[in-house]
C-alpha atoms as a PDB file:
ATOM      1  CA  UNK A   1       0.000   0.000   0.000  1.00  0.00           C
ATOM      2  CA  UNK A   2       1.853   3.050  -1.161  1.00  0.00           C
ATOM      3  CA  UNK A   3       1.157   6.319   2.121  1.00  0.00           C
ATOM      4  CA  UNK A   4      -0.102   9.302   1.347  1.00  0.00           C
ATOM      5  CA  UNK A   5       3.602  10.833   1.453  1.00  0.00           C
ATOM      6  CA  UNK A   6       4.373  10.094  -2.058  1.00  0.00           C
ATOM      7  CA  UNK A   7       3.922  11.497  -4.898  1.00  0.00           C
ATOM      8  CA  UNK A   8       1.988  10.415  -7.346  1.00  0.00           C
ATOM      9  CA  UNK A   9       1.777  11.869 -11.488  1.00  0.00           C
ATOM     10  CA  UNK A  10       0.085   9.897 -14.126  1.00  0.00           C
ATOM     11  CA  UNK A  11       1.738  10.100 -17.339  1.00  0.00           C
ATOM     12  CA  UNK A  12       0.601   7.891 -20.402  1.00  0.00           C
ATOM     13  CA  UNK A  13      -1.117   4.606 -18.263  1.00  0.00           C
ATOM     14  CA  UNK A  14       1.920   4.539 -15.802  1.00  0.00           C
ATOM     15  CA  UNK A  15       2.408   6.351 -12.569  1.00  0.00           C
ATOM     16  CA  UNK A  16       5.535   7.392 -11.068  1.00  0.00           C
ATOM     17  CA  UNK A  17       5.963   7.612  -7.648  1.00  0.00           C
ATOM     18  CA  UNK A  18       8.751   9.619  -4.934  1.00  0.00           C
ATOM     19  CA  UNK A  19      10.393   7.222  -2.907  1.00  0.00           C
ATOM     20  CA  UNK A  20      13.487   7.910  -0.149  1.00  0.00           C
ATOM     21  CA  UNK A  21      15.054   6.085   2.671  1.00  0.00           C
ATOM     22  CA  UNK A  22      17.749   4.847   4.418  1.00  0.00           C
ATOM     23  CA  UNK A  23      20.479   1.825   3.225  1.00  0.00           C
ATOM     24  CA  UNK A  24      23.384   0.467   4.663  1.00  0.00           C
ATOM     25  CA  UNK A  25      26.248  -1.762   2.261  1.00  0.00           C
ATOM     26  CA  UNK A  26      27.304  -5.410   3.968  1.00  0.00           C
ATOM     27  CA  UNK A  27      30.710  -4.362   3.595  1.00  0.00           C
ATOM     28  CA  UNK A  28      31.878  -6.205   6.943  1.00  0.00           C
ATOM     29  CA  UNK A  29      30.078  -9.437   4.863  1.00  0.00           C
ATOM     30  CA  UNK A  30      31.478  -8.369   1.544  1.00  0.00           C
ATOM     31  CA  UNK A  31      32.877 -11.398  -0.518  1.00  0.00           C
ATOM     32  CA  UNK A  32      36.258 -10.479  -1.858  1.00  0.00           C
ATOM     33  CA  UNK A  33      36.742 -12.094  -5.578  1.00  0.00           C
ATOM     34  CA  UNK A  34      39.832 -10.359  -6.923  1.00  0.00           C
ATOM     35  CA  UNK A  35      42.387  -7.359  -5.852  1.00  0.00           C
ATOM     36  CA  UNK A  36      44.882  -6.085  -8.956  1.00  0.00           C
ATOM     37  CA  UNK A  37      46.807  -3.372  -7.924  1.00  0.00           C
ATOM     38  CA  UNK A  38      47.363  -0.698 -10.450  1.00  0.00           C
ATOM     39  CA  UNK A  39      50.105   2.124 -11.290  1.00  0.00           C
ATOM     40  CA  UNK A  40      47.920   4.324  -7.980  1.00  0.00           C
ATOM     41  CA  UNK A  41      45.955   1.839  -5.864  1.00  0.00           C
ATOM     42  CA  UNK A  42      44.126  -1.533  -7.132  1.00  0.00           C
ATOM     43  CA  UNK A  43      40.867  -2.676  -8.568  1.00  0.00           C
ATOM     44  CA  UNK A  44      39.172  -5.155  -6.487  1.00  0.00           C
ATOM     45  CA  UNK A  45      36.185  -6.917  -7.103  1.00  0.00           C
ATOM     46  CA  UNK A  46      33.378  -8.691  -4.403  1.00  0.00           C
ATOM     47  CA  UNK A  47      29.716  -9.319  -3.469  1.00  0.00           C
ATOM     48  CA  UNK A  48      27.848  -7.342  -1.313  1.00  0.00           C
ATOM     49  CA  UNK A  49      24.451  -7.267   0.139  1.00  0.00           C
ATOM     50  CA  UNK A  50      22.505  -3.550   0.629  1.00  0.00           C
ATOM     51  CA  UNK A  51      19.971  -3.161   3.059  1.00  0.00           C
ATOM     52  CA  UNK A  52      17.190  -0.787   1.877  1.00  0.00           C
ATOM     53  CA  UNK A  53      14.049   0.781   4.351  1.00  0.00           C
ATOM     54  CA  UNK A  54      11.906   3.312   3.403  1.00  0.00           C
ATOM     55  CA  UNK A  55      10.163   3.775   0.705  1.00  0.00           C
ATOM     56  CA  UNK A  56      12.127   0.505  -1.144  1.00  0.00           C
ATOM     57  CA  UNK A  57      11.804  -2.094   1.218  1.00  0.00           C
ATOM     58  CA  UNK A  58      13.865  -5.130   0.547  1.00  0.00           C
ATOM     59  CA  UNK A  59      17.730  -6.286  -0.277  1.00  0.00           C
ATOM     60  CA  UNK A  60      20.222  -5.529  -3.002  1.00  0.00           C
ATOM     61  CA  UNK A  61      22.871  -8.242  -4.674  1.00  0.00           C
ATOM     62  CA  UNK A  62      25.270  -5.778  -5.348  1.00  0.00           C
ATOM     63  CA  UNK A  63      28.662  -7.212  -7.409  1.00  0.00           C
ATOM     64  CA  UNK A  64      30.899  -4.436  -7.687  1.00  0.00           C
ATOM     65  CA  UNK A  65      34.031  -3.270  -8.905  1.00  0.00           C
ATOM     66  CA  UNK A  66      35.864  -0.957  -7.182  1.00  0.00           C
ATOM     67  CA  UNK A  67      38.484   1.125  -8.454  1.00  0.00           C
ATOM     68  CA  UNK A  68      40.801   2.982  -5.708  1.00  0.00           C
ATOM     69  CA  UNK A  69      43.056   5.302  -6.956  1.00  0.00           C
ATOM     70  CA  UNK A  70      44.965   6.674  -3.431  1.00  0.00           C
ATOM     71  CA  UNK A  71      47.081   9.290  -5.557  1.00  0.00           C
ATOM     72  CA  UNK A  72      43.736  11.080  -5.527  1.00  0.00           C
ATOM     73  CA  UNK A  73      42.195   9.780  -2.893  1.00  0.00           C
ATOM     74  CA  UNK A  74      39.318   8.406  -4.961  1.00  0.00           C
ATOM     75  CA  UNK A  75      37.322   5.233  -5.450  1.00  0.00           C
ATOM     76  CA  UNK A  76      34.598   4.364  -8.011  1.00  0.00           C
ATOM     77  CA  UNK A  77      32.417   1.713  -7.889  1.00  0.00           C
ATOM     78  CA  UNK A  78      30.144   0.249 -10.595  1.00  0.00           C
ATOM     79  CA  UNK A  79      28.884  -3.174 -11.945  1.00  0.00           C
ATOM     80  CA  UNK A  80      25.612  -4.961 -11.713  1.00  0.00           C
ATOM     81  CA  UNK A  81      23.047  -5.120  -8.399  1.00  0.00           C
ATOM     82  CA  UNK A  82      19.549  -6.496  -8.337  1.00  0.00           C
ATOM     83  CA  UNK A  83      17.188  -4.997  -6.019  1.00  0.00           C
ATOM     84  CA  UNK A  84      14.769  -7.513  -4.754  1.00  0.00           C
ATOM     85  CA  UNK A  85      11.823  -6.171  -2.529  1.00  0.00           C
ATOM     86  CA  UNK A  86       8.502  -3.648  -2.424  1.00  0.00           C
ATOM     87  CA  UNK A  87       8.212  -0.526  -3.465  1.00  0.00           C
ATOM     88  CA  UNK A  88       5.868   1.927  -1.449  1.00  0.00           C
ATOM     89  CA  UNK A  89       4.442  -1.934  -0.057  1.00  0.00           C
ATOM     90  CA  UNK A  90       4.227  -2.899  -3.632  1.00  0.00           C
ATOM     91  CA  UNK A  91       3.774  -6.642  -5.001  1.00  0.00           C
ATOM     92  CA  UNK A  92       7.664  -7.923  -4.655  1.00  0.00           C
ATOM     93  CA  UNK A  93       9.618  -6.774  -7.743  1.00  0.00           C
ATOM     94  CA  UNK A  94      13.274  -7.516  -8.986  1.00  0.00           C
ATOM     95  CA  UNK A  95      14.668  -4.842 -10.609  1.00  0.00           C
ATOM     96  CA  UNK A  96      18.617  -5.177 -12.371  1.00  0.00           C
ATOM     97  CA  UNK A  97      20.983  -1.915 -12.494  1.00  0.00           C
ATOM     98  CA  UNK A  98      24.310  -2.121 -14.718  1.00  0.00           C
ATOM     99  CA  UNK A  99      25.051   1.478 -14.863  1.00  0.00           C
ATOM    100  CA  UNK A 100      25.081   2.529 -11.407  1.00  0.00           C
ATOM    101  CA  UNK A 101      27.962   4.855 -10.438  1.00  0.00           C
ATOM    102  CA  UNK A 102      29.155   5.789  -6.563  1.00  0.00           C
ATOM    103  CA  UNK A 103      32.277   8.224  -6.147  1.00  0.00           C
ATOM    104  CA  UNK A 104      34.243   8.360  -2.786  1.00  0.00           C
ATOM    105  CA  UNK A 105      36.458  10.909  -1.864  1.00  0.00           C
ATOM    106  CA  UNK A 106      38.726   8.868   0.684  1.00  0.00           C
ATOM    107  CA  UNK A 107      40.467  12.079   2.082  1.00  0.00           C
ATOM    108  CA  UNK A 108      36.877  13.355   3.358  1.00  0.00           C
ATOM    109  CA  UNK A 109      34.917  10.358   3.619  1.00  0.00           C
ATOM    110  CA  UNK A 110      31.751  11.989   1.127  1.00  0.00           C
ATOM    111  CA  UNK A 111      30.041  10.034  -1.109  1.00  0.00           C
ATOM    112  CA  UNK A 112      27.232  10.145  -3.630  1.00  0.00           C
ATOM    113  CA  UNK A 113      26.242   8.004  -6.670  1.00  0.00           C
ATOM    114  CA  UNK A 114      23.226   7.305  -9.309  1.00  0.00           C
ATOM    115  CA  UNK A 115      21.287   4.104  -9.148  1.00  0.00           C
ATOM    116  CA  UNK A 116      19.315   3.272 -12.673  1.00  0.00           C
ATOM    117  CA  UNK A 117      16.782   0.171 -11.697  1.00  0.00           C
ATOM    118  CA  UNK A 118      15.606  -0.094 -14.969  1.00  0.00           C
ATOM    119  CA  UNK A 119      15.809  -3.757 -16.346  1.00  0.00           C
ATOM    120  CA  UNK A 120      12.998  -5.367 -15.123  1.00  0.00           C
ATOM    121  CA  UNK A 121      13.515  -9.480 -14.047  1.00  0.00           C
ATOM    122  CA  UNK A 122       9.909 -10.036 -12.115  1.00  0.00           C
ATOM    123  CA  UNK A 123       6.770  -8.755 -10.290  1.00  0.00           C
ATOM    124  CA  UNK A 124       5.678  -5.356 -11.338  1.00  0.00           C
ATOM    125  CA  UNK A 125       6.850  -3.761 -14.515  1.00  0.00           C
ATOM    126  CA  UNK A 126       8.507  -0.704 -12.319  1.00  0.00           C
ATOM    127  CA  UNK A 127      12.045   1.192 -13.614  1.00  0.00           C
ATOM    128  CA  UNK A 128      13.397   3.369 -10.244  1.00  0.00           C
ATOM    129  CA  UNK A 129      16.101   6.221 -10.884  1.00  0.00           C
ATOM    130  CA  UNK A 130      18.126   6.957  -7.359  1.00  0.00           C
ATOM    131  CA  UNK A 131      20.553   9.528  -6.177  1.00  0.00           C
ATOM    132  CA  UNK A 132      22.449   8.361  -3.254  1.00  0.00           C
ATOM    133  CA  UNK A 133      24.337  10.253  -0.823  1.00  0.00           C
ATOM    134  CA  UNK A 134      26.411   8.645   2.331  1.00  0.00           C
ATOM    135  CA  UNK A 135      25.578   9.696   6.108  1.00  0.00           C
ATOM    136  CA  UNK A 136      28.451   7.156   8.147  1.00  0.00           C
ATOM    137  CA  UNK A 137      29.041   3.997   9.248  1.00  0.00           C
ATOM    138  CA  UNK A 138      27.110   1.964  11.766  1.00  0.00           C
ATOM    139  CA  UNK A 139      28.242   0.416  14.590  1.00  0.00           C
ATOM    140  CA  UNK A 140      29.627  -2.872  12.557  1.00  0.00           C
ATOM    141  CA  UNK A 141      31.761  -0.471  10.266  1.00  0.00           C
ATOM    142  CA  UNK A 142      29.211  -0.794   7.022  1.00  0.00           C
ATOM    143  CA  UNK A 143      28.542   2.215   5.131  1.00  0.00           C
ATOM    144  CA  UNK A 144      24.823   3.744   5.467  1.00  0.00           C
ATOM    145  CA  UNK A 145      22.941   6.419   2.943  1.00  0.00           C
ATOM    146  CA  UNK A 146      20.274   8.061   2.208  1.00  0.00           C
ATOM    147  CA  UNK A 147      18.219   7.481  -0.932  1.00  0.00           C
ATOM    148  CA  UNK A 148      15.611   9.651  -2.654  1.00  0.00           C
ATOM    149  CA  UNK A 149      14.120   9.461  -5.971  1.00  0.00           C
ATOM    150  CA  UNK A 150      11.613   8.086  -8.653  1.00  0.00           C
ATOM    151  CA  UNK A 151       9.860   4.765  -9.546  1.00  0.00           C
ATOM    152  CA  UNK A 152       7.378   4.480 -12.994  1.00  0.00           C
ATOM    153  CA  UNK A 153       5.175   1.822 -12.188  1.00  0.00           C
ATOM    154  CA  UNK A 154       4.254   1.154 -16.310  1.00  0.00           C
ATOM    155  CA  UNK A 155       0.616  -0.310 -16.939  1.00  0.00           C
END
């Protein structure tokens, strides 16, 4: 059942609705596949699992790859993650992303990134656009965020 809180525009038979909440990345859990190192840092590659509440309720199989560069005290993460859950108490829906992007400045600690949920795998034909920005760690050292954008539920 989606609450009152969000959004709602109707736009050619599909609706589109605002979603945010909160996340944190299983990076304590995070299986390790590969580390290269590279000319400034390394490239490594693993599995994670994202915990989403809010307005996306439900778990993310996030395989990364993670580029640190510690000349400029970046890092840049991208791959392929499948978001598995409701949205705004939705039927479940599975959702794949393959051109996500996160930055991390590793000097400050800041980070922000784009999530595109558009390739639809089951449930509810729904395509979810996400801009992520990082609040901290919790207490077992895994990164949380905040997340706010749009879902188009399509008829």
């Amino acid at each position: 059942m989606i609450t009152t809180l969000l959004m709602f525009q109707i736009f050619a038979g599909s609706v589109t609705v605002h979603v945010k909440g909160t996340g944190w990345d299983g990076l304590s859990t995070a299986m390790i596949h590969s580390k290269v190192a590279t000319a400034t840092g390394m490239v490594q590659k693993s599995t994670e699992i994202v915990e989403l509440n809010g307005d996306l309720t439900g778990r993310v199989l996030y395989h990364v790859t993670s580029v640190f560069d510690f000349v400029k005290g970046t890092l840049v993460n991208t791959g392929d993650e499948v978001f598995s859950g409701t949205i705004g108490g939705s039927e479940p829906v599975m959702i794949h992303d393959d051109q996500f992007r996160f930055e991390v400045n590793l000097n400050s600690g800041a980070e922000s990134g784009e999530v595109y949920l558009l390739d639809h795998i089951a449930g509810p034909k729904v395509r979810c656009t996400l801009h992520v920005v990082g609040t901290g760690v919790n207490a077992d050292g895994n990164p949380t965020f905040t997340y706010e954008g749009d879902c188009t539920f399509r008829g």
